[in-house]
Protein backbone atom coordinates (compact mmCIF):
# COMPACT_ATOMS: atom_id res chain seq x y z
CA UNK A 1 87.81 -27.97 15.54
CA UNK A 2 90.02 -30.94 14.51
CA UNK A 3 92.70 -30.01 11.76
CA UNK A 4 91.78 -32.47 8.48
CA UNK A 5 94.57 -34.59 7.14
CA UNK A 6 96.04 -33.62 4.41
CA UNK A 7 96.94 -35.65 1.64
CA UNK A 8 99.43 -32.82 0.42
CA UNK A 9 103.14 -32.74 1.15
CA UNK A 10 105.63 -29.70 1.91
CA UNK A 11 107.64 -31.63 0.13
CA UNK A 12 105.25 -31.96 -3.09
CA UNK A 13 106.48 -30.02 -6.55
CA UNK A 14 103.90 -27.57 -6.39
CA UNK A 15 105.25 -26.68 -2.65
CA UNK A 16 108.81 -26.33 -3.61
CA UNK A 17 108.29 -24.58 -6.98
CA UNK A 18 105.93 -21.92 -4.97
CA UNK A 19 108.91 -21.50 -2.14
CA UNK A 20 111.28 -19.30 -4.21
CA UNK A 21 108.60 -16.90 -5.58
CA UNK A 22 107.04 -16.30 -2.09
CA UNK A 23 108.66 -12.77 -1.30
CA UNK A 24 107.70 -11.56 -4.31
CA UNK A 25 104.24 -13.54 -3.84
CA UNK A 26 103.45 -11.45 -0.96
CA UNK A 27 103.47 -8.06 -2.81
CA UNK A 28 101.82 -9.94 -5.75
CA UNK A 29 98.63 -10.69 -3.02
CA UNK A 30 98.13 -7.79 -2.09
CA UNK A 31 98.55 -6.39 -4.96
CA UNK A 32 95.67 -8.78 -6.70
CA UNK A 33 93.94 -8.69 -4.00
CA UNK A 34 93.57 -4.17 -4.06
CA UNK A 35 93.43 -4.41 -7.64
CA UNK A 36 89.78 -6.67 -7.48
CA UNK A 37 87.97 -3.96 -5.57
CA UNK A 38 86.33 -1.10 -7.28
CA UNK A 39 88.05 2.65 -6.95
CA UNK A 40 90.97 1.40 -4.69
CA UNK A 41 93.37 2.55 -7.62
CA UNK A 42 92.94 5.88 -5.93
CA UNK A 43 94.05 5.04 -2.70
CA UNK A 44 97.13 6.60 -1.73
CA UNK A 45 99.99 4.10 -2.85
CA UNK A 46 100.88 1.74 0.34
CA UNK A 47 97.77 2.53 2.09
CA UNK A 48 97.33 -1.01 2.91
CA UNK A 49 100.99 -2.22 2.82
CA UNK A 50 101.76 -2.14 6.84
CA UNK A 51 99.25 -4.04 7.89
CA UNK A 52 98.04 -6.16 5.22
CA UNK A 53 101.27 -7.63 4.19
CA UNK A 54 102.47 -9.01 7.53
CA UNK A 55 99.14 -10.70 7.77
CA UNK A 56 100.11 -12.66 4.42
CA UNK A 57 103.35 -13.33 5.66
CA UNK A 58 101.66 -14.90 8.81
CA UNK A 59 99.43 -16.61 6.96
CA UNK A 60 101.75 -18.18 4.52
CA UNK A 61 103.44 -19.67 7.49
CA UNK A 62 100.65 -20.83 9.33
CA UNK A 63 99.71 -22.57 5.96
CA UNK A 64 103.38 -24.16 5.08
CA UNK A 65 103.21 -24.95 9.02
CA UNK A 66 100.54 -27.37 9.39
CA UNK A 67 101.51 -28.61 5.68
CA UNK A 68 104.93 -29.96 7.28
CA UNK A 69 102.51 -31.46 9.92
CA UNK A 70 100.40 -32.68 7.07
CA UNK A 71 97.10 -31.04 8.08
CA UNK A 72 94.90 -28.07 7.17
CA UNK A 73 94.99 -24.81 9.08
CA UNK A 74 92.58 -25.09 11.85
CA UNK A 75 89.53 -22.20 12.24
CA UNK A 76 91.05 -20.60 15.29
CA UNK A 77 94.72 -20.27 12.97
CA UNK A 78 93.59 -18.76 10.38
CA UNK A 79 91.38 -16.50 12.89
CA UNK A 80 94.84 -15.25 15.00
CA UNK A 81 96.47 -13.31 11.19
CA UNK A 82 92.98 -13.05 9.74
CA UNK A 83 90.97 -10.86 12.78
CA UNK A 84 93.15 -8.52 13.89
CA UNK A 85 93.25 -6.69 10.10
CA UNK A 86 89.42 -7.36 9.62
CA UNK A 87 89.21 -5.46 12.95
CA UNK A 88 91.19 -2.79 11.78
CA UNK A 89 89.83 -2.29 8.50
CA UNK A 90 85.98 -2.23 10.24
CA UNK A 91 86.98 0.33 11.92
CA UNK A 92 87.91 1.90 8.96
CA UNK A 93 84.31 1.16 8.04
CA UNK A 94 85.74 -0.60 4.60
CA UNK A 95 82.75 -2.77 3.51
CA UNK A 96 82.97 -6.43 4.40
CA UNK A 97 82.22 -7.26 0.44
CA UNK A 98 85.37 -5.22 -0.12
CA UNK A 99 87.22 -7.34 1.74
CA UNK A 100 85.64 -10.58 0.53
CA UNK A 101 86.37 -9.13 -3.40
CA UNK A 102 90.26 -8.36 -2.43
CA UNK A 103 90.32 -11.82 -0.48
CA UNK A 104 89.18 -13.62 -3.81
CA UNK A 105 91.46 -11.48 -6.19
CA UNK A 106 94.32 -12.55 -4.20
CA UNK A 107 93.39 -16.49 -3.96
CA UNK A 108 93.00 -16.21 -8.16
CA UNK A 109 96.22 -15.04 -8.08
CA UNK A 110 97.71 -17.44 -6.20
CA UNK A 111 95.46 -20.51 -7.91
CA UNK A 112 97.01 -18.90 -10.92
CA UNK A 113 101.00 -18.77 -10.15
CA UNK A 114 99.99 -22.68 -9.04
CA UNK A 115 99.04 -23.65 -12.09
CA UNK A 116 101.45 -21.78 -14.36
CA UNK A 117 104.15 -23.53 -12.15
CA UNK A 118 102.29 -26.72 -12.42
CA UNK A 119 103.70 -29.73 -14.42
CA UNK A 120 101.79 -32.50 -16.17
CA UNK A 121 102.70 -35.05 -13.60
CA UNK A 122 101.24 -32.47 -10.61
CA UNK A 123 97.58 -32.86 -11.48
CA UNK A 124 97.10 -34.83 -8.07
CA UNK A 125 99.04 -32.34 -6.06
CA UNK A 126 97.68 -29.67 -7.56
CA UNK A 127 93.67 -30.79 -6.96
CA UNK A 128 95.00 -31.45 -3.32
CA UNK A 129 96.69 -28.01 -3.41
CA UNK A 130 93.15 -26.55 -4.21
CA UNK A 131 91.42 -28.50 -1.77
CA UNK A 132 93.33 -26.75 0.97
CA UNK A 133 93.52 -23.89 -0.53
CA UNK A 134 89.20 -23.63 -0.85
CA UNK A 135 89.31 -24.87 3.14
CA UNK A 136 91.19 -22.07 4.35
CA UNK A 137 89.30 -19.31 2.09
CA UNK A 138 86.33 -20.56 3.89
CA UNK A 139 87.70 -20.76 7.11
CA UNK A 140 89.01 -16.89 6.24
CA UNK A 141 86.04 -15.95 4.93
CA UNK A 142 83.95 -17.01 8.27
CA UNK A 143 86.47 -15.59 10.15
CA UNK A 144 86.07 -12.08 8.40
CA UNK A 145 82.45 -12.16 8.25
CA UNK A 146 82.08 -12.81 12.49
CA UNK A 147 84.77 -9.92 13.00
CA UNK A 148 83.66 -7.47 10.95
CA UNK A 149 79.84 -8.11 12.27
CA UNK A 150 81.19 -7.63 16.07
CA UNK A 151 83.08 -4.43 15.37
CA UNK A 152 80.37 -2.56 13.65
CA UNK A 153 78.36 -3.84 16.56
CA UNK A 154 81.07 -2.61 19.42
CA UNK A 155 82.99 -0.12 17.67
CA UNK A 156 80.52 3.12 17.15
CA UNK A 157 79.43 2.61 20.39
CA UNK A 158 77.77 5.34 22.73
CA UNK A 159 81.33 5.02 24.83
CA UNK A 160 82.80 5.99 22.02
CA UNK A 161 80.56 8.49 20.24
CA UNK A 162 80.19 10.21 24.62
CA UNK A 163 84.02 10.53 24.29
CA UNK A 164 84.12 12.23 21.17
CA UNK A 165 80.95 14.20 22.09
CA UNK A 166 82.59 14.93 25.73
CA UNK A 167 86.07 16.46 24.07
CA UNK A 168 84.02 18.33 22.06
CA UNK A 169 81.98 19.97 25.14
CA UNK A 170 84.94 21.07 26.48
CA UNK A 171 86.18 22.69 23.75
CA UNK A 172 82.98 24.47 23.54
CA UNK A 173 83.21 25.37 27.46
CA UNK A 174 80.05 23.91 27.75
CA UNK A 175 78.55 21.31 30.86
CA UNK A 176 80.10 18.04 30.73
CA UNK A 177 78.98 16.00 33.56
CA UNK A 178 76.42 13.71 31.91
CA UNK A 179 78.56 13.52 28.71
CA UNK A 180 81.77 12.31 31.56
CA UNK A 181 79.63 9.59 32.57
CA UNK A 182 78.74 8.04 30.02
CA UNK A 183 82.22 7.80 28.29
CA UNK A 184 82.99 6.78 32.17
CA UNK A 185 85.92 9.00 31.92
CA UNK A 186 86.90 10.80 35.13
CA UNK A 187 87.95 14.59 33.83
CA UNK A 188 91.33 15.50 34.98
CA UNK A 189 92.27 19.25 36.28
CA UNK A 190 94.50 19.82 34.04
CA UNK A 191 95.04 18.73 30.06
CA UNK A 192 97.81 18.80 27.64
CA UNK A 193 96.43 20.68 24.40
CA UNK A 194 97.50 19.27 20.59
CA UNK A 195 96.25 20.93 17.53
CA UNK A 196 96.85 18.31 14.87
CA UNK A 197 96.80 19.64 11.25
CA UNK A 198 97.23 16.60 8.52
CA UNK A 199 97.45 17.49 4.40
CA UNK A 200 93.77 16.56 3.10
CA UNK A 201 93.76 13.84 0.78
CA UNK A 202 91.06 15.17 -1.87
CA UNK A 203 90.24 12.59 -4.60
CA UNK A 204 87.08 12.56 -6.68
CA UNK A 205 85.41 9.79 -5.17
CA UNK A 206 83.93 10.88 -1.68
CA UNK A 207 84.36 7.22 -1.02
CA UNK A 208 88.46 7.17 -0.87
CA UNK A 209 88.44 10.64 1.32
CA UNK A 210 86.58 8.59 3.69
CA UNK A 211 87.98 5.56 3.52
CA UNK A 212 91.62 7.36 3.92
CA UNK A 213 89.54 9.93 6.94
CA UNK A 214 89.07 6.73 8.80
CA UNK A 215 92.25 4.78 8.98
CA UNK A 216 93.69 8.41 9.86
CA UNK A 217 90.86 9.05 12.65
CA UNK A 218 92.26 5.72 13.87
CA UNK A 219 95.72 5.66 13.88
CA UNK A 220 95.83 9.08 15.37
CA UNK A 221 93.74 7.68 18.33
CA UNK A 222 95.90 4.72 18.26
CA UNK A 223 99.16 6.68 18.88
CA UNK A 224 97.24 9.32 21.38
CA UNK A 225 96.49 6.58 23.78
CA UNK A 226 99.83 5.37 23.47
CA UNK A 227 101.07 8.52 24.84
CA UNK A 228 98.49 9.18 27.58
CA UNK A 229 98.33 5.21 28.72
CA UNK A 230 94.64 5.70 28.46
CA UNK A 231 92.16 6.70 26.08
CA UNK A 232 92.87 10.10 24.72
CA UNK A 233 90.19 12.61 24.19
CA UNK A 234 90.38 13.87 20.40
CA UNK A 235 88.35 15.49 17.92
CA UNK A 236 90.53 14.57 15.06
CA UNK A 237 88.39 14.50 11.94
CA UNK A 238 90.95 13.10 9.18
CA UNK A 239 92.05 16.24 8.61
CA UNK A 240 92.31 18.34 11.68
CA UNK A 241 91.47 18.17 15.32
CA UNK A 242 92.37 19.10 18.63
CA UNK A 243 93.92 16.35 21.14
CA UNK A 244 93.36 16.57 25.24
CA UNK A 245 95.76 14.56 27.27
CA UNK A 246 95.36 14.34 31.10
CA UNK A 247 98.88 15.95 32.57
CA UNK A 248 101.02 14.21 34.06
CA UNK A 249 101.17 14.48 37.52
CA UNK A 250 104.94 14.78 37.98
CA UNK A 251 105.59 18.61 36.38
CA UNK A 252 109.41 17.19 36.39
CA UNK A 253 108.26 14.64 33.20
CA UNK A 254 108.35 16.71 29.91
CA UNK A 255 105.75 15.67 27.78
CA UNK A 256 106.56 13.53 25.39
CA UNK A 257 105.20 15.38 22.14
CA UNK A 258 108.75 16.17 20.64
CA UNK A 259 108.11 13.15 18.24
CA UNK A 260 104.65 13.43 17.77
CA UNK A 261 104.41 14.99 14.30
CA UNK A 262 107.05 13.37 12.95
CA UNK A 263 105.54 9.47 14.11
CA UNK A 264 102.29 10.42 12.75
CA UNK A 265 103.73 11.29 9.67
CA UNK A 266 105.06 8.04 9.24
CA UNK A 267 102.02 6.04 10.13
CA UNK A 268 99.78 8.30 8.06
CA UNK A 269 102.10 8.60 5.00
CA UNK A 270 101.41 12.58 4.88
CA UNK A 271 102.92 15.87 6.15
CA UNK A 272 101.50 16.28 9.60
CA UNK A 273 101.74 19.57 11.93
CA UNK A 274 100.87 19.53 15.51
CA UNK A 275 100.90 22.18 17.92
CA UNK A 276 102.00 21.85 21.45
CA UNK A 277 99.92 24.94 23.28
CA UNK A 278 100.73 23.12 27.18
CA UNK A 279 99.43 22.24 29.71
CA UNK A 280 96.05 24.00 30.82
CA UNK A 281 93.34 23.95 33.36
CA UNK A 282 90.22 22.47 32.61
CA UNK A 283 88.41 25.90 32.79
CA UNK A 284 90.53 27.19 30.08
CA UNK A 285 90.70 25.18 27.38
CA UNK A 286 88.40 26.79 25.35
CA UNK A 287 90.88 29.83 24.42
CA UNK A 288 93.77 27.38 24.42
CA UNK A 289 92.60 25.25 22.06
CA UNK A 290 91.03 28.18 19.99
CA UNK A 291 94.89 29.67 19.58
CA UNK A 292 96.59 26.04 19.07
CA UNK A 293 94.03 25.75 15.99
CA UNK A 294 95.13 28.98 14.62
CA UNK A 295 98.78 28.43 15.53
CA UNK A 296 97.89 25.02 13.17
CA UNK A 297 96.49 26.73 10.21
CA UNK A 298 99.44 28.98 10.05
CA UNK A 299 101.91 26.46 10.38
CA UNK A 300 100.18 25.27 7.64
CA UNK A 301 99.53 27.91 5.42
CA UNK A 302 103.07 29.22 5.93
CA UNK A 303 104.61 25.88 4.27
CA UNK A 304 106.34 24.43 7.14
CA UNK A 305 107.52 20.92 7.34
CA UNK A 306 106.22 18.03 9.70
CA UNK A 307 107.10 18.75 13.08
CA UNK A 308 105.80 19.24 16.84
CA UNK A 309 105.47 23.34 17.26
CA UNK A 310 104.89 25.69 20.66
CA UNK A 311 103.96 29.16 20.59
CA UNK A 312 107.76 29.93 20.33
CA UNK A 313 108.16 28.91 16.92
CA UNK A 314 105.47 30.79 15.18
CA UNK A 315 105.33 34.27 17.89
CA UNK A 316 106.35 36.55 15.37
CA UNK A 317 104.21 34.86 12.44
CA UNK A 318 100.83 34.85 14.96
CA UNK A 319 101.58 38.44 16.20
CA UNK A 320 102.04 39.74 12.83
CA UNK A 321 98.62 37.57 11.26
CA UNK A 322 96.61 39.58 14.09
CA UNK A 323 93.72 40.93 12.47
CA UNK A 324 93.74 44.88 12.12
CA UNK A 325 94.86 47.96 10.66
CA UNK A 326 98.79 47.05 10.76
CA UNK A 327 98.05 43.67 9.15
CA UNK A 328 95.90 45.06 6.49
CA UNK A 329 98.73 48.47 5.38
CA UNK A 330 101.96 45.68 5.58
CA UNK A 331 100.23 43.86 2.68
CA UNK A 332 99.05 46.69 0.86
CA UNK A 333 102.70 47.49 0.56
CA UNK A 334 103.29 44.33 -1.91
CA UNK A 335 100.07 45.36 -3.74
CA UNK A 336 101.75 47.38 -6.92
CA UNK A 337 104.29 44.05 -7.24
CA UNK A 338 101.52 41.75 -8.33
CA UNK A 339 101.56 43.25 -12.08
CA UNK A 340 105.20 42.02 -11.70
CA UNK A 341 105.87 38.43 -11.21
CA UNK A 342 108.95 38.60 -11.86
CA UNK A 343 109.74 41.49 -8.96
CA UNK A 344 107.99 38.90 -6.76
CA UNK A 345 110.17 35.66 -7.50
CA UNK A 346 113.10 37.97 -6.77
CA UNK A 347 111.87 39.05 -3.65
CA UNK A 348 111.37 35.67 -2.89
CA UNK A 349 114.72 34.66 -3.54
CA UNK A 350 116.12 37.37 -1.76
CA UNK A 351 114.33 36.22 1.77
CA UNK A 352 115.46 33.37 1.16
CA UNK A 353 118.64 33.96 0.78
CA UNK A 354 119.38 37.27 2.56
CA UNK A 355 123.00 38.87 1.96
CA UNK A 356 124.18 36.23 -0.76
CA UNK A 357 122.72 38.11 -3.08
CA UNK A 358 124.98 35.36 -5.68
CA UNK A 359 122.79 32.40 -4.53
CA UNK A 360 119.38 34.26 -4.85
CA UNK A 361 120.23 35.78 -8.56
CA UNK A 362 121.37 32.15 -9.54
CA UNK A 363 118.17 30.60 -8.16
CA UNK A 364 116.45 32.64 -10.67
CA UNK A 365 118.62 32.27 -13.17
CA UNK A 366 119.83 36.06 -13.43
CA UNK A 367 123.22 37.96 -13.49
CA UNK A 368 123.80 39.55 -10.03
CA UNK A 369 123.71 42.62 -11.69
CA UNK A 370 120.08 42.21 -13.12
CA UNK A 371 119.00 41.13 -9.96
CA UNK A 372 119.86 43.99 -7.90
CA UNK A 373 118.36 45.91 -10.38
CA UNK A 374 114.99 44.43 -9.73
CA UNK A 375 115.73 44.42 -5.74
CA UNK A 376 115.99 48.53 -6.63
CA UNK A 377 112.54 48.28 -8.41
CA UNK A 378 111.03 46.75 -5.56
CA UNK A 379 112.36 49.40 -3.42
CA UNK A 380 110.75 51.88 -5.74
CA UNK A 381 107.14 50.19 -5.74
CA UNK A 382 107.14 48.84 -2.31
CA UNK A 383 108.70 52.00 -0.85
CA UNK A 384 110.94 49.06 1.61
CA UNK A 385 114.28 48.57 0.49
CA UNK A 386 115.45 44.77 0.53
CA UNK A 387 118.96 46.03 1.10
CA UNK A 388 118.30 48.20 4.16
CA UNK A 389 118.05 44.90 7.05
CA UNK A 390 115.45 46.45 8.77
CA UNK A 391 113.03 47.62 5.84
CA UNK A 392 114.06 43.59 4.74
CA UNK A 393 112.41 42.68 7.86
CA UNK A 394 108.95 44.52 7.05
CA UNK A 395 108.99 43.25 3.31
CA UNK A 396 109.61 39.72 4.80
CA UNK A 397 106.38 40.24 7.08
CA UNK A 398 104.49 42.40 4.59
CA UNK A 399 105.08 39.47 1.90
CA UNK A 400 103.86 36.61 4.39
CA UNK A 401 100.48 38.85 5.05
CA UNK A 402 99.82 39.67 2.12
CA UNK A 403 100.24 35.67 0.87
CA UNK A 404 97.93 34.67 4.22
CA UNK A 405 95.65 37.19 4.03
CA UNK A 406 95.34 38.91 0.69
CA UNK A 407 94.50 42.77 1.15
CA UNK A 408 90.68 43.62 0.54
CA UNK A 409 90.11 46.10 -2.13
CA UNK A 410 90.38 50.15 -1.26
CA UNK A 411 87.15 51.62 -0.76
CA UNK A 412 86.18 53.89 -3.97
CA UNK A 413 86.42 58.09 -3.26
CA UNK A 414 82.43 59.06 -3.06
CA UNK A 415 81.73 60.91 -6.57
């Protein structure tokens, strides 16, 4: 379609007063723009920030660009900054009147800043500054309608749901043929195994925990098909999920997982665990993926920090978390702390901070003295003496048990 002549210059008052304030107009958008639909307030802050805002930057030159040419942004412009975040954002599944409502908030803002920056001697510029300005929130709102239509047409398609429905099977050990077909995915031999474990985002509205669940689900497939150079098999649920990349066939390449946790942190603003469990065959994946998940969790529950983690790194943690009669007599051993708090945050300290027995009293704000005192009551309880290395090895293991997996209840002596 044939760009309209504008009757506006770049070099009009309006133009150049607008210039200076567009960095901060950018923010300001989006900004409006968040603020005009219902609930996004909760919405973790920034959710929208990577992708949104380079959009409006586009945009703003696109507009200023066929301004110098004197001319309105054509249809297919305004389509190349406007689609690709539509697209994004319907697979999201955010509501096409959501968009349209931030779309509008942000326009009002800008109409706004145009007319508080407006002078008595603009009113011509300023009606022509409108005029545009209506043409190209039609032209954007066209374009968002058509792209958000053909993703929710395309996007939860059976290729998609088979591939999710295919990882799944595997997982469960179950036949996979059919399912292989029609995802028209050829199953390797061997696969790569990720646990992924990401912080839940838990807000009262259902609506945001989905709406978060979703740009999660798809970044995480974004970045797994980066790293396999095809599409990645994944169970990911916004939460947690388990990840099967083909092997490479080179066993000289190390897989490059190193990073993983640490670049989905980024992207998804939130601590993020993953487990690296190896390569396995195809017939095995079951068990594999059973122990990654658990290896996950624990990582989890045990508090520590974003990061890629193999067996290795938790072997004493996962040993000790076995379920059975060991597991369940080290915890009983912290039992007769819990009427003492305070014997607890010193034993805490104290694993902490091992043989500087100066740092640990300070971190609790006690006189070395009174905090070897309650070190000796601990002993007395606990029947493990901190001081002894070795019985400060069981209390270590004894404490994490008992945190993980809190002791059931002694059975009462039959009258």
């Amino acid at each position: 379609m044939p760009a309209v002549q504008s009757p506006l210059s770049i070099d009009a008052p309006i133009i150049t007063r607008l210039l200076p304030r567009l960095t901060d107009l950018f923010t300001e958008l989006l900004d409006a723009g968040i603020a005009a639909i219902p609930g996004a307030e909760a919405l973790p802050a920034g959710h929208f920030n990577d992708e949104v805002v380079p959009a409006i930057v586009a945009g703003a030159g696109a507009f200023l660009a066929a301004l110098e040419e004197k001319r309105s942004c054509t249809p297919e412009e305004v389509a190349e900054w406007v689609a690709p975040v539509v697209q994004r954002h319907a697979e999201d599944r955010i509501p096409l009147r959501a968009l349209i409502q931030a779309l509008f908030g942000s326009v009002r803002h800008l109409w706004a800043e145009a007319g508080t920056l407006a002078e008595p001697d603009d009113l011509r510029d300023l009606l022509a500054f409108s005029d545009l300005l209506l043409e190209l929130l039609a032209n954007m709102t066209i374009s968002m309608a058509e792209t958000h239509g053909d993703v929710e047409q395309s996007i939860y398609g059976s290729e998609r749901e088979a591939r999710r429905l295919l990882c799944a099977a595997m997982l469960r050990g179950v036949e996979t043929a059919e399912l292989a077909a029609r995802a028209d995915i050829a199953l390797a031999d061997r696969y790569d195994v990720l646990a992924i474990q990401v912080v839940p985002f838990n807000q009262a509205d259902p609506r945001v925990d989905t709406v978060v669940a979703r740009r999660r689900i798809r970044v995480v497939q974004q970045t797994l098909d980066t790293l396999a150079a095809t599409t990645a098999l994944n169970t990911f649920d916004g939460t947690t999920g388990i990840a099967l990349l083909p092997t490479a066939a080179d066993p000289s390449i190390d897989p490059p997982y190193e990073d993983l946790g640490a670049v989905l942190a980024a992207r998804l603003g939130s601590s993020v665990v993953v487990i690296d469990a190896g390569s396995v065959p195809r017939g095995e994946l079951v068990s594999a993926a059973s122990e990654a998940t658990e290896l996950g969790e624990l990582a989890r529950a045990l508090g520590r920090p974003t990061g890629t983690y193999v067996l290795d790194d938790l072997m004493l943690e996962y040993q000790l978390t076995r379920p059975g009669r060991s597991r369940e007599r080290l915890a009983q051993r912290i039992v007769p702390l819990e009427p003492y708090p305070h014997l607890l945050e010193a034993l805490d300290a104290h694993m902490r901070h091992g043989a500087d027995r100066k740092a640990a009293a300070a971190e609790v704000h006690l006189h070395p003295n009174s905090f070897s005192y309650r070190l000796r009551r601990v002993a007395e309880l606990t029947g493990f003496d901190p001081s002894d290395p070795t019985e400060s090895r069981l209390l270590a293991a004894a404490l994490m048990v008992y945190r993980l997996y809190p002791p059931t209840a002694p059975a009462a002596d039959p009258i």
